[in-house]
N, C-alpha and C. Protein backbone atom coordinates (compact mmCIF):
# COMPACT_ATOMS: atom_id res chain seq x y z
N UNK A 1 0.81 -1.19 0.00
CA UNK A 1 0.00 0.00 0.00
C UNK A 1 0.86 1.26 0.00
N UNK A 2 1.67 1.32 0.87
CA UNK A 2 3.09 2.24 0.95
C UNK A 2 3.44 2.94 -0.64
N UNK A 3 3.90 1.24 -1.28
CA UNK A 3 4.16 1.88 -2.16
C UNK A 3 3.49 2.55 -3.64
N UNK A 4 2.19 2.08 -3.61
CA UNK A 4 1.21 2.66 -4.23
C UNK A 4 0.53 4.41 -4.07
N UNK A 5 0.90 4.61 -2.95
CA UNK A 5 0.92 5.89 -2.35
C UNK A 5 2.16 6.45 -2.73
N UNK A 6 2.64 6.08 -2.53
CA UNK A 6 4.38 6.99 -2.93
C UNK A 6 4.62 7.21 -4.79
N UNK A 7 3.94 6.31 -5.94
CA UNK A 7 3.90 6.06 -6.83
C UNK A 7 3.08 7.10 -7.27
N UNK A 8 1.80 7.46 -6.77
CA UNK A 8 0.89 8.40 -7.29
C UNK A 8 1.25 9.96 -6.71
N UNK A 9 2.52 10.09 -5.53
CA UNK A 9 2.96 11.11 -5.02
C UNK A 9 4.06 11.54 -6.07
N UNK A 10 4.84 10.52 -6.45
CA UNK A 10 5.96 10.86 -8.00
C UNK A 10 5.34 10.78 -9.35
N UNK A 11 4.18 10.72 -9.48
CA UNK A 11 3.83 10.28 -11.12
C UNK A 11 3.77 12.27 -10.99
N UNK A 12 3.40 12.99 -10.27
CA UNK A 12 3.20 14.76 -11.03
C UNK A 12 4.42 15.30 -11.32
N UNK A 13 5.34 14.68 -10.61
CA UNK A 13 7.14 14.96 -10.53
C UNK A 13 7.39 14.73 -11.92
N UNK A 14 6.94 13.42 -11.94
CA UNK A 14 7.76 12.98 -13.47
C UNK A 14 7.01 13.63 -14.89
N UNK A 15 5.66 14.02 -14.29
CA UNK A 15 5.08 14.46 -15.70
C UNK A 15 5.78 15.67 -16.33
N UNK A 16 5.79 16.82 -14.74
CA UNK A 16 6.51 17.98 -15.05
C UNK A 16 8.06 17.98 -15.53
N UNK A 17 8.42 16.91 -15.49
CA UNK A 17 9.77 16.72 -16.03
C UNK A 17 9.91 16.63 -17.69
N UNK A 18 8.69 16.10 -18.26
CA UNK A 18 8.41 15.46 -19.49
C UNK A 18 8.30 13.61 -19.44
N UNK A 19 8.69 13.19 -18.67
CA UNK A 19 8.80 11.95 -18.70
C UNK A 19 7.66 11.12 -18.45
N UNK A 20 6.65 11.30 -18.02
CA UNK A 20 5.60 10.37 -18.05
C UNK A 20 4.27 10.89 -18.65
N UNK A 21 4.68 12.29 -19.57
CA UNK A 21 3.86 13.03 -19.71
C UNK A 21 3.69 12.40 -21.45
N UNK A 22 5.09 11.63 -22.06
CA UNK A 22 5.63 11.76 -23.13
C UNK A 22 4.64 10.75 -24.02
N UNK A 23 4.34 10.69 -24.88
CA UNK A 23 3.09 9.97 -25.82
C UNK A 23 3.61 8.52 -25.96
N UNK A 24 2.14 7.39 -25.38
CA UNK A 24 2.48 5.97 -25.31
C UNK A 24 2.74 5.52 -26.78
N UNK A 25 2.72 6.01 -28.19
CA UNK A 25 2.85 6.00 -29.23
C UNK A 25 4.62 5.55 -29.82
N UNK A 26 5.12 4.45 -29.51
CA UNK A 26 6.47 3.82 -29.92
C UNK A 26 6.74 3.83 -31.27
N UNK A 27 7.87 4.37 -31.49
CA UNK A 27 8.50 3.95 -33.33
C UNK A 27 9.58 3.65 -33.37
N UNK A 28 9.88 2.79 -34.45
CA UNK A 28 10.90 1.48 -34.55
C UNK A 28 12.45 2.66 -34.33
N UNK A 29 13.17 1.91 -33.65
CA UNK A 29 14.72 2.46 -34.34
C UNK A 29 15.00 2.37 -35.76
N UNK A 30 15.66 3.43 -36.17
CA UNK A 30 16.00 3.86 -37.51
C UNK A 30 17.04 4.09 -37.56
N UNK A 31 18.21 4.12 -38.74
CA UNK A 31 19.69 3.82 -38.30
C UNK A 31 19.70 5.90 -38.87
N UNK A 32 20.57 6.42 -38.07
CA UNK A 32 20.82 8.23 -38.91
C UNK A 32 21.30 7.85 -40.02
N UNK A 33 21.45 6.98 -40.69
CA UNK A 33 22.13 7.21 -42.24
C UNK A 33 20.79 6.64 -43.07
N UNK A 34 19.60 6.01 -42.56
CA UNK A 34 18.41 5.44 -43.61
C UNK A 34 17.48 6.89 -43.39
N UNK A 35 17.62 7.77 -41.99
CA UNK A 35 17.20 9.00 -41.50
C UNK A 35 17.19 10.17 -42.57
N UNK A 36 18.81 9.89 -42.67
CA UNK A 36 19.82 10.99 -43.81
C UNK A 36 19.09 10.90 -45.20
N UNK A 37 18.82 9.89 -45.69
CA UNK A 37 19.00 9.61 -46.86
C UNK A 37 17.14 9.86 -47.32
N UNK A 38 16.24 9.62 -46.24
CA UNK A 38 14.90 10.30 -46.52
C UNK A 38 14.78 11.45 -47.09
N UNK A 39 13.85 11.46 -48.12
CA UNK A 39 13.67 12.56 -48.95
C UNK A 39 13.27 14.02 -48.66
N UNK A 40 13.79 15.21 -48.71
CA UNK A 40 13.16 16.66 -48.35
C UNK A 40 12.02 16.96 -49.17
N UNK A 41 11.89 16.76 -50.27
CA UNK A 41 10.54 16.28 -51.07
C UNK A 41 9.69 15.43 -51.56
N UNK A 42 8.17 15.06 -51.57
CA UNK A 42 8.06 13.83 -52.17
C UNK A 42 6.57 14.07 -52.87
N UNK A 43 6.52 13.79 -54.15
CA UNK A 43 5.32 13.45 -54.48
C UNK A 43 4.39 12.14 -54.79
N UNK A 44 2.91 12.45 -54.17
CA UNK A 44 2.00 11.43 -53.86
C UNK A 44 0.96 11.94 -54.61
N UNK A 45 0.56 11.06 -56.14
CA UNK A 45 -0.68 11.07 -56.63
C UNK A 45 -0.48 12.72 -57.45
N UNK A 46 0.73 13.02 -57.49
CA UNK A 46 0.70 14.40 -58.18
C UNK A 46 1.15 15.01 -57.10
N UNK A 47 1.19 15.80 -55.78
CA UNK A 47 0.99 16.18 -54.93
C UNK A 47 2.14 16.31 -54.13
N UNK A 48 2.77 17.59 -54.18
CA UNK A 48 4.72 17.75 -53.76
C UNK A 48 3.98 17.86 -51.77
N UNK A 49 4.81 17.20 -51.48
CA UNK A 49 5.13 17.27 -49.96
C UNK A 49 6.13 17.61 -49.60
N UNK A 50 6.47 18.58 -48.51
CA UNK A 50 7.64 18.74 -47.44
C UNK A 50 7.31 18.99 -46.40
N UNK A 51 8.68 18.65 -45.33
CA UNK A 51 8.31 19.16 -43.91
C UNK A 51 8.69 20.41 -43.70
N UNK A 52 8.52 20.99 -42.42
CA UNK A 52 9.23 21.43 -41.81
C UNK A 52 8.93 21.32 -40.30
N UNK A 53 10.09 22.03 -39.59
CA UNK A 53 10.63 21.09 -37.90
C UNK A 53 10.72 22.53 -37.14
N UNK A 54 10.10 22.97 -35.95
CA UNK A 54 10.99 23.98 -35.53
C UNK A 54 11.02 23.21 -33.77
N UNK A 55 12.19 22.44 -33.43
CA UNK A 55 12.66 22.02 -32.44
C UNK A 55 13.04 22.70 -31.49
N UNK A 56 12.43 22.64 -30.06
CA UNK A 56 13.06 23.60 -29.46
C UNK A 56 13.02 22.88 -27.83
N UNK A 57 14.05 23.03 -27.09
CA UNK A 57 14.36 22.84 -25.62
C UNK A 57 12.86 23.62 -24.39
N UNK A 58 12.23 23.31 -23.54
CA UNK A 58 11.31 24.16 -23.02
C UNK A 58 11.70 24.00 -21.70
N UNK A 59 12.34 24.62 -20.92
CA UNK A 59 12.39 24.66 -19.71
C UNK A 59 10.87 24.87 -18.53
N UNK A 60 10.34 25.76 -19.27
CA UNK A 60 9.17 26.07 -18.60
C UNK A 60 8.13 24.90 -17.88
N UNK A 61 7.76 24.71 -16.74
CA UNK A 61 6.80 23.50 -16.18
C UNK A 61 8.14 22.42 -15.09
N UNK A 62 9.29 22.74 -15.29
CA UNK A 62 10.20 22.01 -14.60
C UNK A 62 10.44 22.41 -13.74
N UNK A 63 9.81 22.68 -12.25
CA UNK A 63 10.30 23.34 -11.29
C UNK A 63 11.31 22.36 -10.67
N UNK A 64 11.42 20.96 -10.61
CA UNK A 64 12.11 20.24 -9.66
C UNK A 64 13.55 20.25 -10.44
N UNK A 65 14.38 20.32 -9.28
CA UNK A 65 15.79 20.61 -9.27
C UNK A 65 15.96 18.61 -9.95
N UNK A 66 15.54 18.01 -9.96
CA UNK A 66 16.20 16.60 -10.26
C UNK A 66 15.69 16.46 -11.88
N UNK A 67 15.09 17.11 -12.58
CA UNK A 67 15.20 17.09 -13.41
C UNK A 67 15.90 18.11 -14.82
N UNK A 68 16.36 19.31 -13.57
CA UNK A 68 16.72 20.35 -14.60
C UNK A 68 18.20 20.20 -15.54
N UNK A 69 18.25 18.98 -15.51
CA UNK A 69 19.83 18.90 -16.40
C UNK A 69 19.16 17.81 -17.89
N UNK A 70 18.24 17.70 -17.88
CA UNK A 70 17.01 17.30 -18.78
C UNK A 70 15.97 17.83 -19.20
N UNK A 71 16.38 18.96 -20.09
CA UNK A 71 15.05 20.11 -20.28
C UNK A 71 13.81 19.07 -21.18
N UNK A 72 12.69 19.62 -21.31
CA UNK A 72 11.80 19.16 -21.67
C UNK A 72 12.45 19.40 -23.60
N UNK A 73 12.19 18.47 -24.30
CA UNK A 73 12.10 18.39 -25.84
C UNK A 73 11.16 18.30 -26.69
N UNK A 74 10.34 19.26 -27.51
CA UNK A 74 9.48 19.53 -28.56
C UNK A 74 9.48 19.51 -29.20
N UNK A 75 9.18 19.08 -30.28
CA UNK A 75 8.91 18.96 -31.72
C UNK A 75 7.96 19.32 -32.47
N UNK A 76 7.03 20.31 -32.98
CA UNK A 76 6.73 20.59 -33.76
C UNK A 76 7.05 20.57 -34.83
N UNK A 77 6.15 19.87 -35.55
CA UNK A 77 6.52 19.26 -37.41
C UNK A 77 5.48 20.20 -38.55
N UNK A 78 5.46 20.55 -39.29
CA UNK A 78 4.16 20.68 -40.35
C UNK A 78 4.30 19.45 -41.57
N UNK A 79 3.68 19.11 -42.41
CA UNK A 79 3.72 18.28 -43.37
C UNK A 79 3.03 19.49 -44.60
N UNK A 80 3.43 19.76 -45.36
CA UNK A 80 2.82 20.71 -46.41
C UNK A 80 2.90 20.45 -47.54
N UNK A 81 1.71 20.49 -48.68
CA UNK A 81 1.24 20.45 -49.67
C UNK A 81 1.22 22.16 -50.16
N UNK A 82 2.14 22.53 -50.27
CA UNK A 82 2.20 24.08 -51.16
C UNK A 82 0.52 24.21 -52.37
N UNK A 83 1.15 23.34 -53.47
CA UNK A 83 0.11 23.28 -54.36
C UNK A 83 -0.99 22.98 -54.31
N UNK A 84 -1.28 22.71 -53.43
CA UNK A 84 -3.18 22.52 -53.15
C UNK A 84 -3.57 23.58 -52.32
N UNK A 85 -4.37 24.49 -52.75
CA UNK A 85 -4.78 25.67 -53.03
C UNK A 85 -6.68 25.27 -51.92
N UNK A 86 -6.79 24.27 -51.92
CA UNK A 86 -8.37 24.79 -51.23
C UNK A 86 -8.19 23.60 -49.75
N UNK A 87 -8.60 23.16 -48.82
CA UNK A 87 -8.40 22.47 -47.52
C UNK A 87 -9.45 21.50 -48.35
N UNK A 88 -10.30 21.11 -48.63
CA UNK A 88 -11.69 20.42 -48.96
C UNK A 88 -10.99 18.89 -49.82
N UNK A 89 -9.85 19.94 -50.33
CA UNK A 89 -9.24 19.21 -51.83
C UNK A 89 -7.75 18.56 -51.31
N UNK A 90 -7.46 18.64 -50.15
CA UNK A 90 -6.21 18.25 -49.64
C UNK A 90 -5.87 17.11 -49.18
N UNK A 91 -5.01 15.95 -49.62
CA UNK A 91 -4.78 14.70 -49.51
C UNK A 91 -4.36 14.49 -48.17
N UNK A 92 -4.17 15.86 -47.62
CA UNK A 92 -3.76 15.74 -46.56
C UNK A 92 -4.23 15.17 -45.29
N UNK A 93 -5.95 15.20 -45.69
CA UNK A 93 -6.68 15.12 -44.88
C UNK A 93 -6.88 13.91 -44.10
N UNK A 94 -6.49 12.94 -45.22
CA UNK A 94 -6.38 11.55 -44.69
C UNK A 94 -5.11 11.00 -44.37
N UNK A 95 -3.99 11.59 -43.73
CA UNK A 95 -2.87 11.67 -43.67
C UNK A 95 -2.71 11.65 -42.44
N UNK A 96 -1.98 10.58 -41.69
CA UNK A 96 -1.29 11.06 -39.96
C UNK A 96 0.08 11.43 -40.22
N UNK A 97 0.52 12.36 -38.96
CA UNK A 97 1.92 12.03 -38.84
C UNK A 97 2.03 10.56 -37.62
N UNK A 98 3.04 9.88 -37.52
CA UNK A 98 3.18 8.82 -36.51
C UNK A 98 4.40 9.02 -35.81
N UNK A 99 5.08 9.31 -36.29
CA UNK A 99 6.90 9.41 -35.33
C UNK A 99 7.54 10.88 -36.33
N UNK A 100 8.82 10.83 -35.10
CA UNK A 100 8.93 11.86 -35.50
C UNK A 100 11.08 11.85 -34.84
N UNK A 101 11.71 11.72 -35.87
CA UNK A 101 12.80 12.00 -35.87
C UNK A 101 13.97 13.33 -35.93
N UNK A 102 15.17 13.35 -34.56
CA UNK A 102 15.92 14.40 -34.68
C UNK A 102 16.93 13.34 -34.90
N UNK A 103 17.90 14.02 -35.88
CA UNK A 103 19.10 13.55 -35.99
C UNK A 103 19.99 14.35 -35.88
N UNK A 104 21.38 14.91 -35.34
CA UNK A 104 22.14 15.92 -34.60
C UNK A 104 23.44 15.09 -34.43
N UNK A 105 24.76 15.22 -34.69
CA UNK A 105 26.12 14.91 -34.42
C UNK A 105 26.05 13.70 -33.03
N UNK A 106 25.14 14.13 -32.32
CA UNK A 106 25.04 13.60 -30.83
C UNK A 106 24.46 12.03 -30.96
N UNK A 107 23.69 12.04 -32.13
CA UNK A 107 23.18 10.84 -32.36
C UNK A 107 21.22 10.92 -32.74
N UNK A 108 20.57 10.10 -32.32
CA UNK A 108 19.25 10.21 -33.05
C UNK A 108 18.46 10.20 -31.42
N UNK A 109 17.74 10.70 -31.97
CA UNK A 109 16.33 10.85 -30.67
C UNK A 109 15.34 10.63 -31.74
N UNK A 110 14.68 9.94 -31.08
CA UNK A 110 12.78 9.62 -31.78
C UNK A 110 11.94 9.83 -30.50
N UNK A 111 10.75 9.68 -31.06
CA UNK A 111 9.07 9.55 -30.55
C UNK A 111 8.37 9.23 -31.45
N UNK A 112 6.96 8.79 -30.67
CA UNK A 112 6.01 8.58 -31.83
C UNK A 112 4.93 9.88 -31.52
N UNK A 113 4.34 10.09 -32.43
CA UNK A 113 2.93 10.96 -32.31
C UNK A 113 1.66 9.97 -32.35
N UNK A 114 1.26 10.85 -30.88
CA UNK A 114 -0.20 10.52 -30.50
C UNK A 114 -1.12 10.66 -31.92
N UNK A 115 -2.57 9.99 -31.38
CA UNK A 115 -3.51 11.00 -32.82
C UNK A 115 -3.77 11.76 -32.41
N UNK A 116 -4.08 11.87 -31.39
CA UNK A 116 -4.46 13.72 -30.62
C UNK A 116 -3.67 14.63 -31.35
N UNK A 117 -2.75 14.44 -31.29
CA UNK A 117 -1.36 15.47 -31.40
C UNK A 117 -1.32 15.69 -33.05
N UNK A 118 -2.40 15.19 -34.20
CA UNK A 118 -2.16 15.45 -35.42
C UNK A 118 -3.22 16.24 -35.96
N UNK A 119 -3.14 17.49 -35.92
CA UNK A 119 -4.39 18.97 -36.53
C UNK A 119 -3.99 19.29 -37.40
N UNK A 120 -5.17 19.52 -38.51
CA UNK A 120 -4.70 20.61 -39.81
C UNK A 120 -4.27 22.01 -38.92
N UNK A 121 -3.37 22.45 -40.20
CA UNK A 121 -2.98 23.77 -39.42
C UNK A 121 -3.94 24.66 -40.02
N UNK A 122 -4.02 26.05 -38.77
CA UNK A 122 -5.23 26.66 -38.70
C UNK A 122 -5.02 27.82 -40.19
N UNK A 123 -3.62 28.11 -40.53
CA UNK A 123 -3.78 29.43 -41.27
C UNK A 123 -3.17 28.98 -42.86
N UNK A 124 -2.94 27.34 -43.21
CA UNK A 124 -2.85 27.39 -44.35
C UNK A 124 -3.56 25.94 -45.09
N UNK A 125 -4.06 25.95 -45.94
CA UNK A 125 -4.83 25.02 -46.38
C UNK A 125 -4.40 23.58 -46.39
N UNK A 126 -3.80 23.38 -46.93
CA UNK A 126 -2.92 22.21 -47.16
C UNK A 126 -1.61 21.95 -46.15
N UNK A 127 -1.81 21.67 -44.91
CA UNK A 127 -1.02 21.38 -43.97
C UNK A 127 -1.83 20.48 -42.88
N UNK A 128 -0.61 19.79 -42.29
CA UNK A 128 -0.76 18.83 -41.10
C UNK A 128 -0.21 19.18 -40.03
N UNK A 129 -0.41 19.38 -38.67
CA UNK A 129 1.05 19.68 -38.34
C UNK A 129 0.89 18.84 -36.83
N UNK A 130 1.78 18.56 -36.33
CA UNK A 130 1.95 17.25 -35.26
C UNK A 130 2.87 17.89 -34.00
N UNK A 131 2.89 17.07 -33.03
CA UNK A 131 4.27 17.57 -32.25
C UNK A 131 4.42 16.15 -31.55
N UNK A 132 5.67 16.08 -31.23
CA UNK A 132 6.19 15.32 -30.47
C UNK A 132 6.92 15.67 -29.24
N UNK A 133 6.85 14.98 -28.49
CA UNK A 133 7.34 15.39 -26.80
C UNK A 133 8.22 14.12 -26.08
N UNK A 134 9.85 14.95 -25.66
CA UNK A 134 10.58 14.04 -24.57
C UNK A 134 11.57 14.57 -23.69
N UNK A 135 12.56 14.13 -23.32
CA UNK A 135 13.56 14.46 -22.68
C UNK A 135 14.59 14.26 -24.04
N UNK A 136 15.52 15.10 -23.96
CA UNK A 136 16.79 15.10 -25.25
C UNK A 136 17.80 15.96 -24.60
N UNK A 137 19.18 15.04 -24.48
CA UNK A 137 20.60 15.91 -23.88
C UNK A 137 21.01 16.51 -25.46
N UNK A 138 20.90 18.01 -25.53
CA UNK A 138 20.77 18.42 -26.99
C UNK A 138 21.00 20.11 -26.25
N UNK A 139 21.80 20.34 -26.98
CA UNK A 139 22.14 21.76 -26.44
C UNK A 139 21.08 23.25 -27.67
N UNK A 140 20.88 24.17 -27.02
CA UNK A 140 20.13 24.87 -27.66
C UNK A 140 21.26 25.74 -28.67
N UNK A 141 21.08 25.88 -30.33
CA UNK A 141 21.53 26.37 -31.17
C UNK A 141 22.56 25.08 -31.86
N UNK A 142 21.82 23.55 -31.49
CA UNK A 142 22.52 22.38 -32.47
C UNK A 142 21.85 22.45 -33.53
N UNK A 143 22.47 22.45 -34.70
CA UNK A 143 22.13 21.79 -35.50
C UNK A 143 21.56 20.55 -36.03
N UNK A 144 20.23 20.52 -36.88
CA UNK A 144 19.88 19.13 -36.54
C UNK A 144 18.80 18.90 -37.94
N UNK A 145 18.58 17.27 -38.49
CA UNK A 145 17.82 17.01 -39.43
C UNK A 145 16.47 16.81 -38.82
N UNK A 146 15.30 16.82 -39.21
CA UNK A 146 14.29 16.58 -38.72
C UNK A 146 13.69 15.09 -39.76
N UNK A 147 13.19 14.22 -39.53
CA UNK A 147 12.30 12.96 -40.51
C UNK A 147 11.30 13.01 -39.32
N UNK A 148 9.76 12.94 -40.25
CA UNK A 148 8.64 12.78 -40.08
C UNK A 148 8.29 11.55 -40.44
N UNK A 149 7.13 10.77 -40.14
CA UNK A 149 6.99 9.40 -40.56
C UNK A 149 5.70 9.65 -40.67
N UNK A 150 5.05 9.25 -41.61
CA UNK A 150 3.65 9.35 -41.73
C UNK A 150 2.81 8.86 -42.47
N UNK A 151 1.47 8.46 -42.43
CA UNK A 151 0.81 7.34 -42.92
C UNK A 151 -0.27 8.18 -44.19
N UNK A 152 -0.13 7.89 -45.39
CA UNK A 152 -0.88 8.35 -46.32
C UNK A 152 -2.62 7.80 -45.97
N UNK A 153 -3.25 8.09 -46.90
CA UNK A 153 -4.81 7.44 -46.80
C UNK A 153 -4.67 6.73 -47.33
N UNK A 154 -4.42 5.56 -47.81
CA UNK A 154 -3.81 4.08 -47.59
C UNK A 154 -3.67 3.45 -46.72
N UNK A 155 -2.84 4.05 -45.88
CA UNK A 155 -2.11 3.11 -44.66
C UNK A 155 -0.67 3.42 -45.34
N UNK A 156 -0.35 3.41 -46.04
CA UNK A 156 1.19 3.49 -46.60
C UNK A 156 2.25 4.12 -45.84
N UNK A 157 3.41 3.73 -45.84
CA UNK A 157 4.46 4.57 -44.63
C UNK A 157 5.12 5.22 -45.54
N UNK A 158 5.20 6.57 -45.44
CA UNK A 158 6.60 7.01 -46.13
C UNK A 158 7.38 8.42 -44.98
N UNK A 159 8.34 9.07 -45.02
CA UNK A 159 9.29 9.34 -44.54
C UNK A 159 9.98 10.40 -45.08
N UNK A 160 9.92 11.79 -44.57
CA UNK A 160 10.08 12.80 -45.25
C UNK A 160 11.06 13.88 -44.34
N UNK A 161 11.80 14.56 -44.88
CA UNK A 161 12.91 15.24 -44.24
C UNK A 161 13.12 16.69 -43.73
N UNK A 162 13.20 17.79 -42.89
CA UNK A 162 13.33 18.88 -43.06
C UNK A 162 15.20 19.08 -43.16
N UNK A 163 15.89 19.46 -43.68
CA UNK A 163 17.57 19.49 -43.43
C UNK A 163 17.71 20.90 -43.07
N UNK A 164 17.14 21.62 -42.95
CA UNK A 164 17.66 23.16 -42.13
C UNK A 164 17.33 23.67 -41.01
N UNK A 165 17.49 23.04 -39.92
CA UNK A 165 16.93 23.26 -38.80
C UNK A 165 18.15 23.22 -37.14
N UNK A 166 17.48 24.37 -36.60
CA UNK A 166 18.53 24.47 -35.47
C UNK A 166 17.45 24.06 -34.40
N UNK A 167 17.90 23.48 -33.06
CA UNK A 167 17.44 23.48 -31.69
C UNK A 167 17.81 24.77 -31.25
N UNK A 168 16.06 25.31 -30.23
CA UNK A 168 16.11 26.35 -29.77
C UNK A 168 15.96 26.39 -28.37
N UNK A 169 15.83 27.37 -28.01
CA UNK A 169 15.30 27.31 -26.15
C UNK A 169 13.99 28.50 -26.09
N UNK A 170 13.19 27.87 -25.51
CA UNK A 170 12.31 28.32 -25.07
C UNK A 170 12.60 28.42 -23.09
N UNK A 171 12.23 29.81 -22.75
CA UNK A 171 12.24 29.60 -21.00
C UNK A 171 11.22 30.64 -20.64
């Protein structure tokens, strides 16, 4: 009983840390060179896709001293269809994101994305946009690749790249 009490006294600790807060949604290991080699563009059915990543460190929500050498890690992704011009008409619609890859000198960090976590975006027609959430030893102003993983209206997997992207800090 002890320790069932003590368990539900650390589960708010760990959420505010990022760690138990982080989406039950698992994706396979991927080697950084099959990561690398994913495409920055791709077309589906006619239809040019790219990502983009804006990664950033969040300190904010971490008050406990045992986790502050582990800032919280974000990911925000978009998936975008430039050329489709109306939301009604967008392939996008039937589209998840599922995982969501950083690759950085340091090595690879993943997650998967919840479905919660996958909304059209509000201000352009043809977009998806997702986030992913963890802990990452990743210093703010690294350099880093972003791969999205995501399921067409099919079911189909394919794997798409942002390559210009820095880690930021948010506090």
């Amino acid at each position: 009983m002890k320790h069932s009490a003590l368990a539900l006294l650390l589960t708010p600790l760990l959420w505010a840390c990022g760690s138990a807060g982080s989406p039950a949604v698992q994706v396979p290991e991927v080697s950084a060179g099959e990561l690398l080699s994913a495409p920055t563009h791709l077309v589906l059915d006619g239809v040019d896709l790219h990502a983009e990543a804006q990664p950033y460190l969040n300190e904010i929500g971490c008050a406990s001293s045992g986790c502050a050498h582990l800032p919280n890690f974000v990911v925000p992704v978009k998936l975008l269809a430039p050329s489709v011009r109306a939301a009604k008409n967008s392939p996008l619609n039937t589209f998840r994101v599922t995982g969501v890859y950083v690759v950085t000198e340091g090595g690879v960090w993943r997650s998967g994305v919840a479905a919660s976590d996958n909304r059209r975006c509000a201000s352009v027609a043809a977009c998806l946009q997702a986030v992913s959430r963890g802990n990452a030893s990743v210093a703010s102003g690294t350099p880093a690749q972003v791969v999205l993983t995501f399921l067409d209206g099919a079911g189909k997997a394919h794997m798409l790249r942002d390559d210009d992207v820095w880690v930021r800090r948010l506090s």
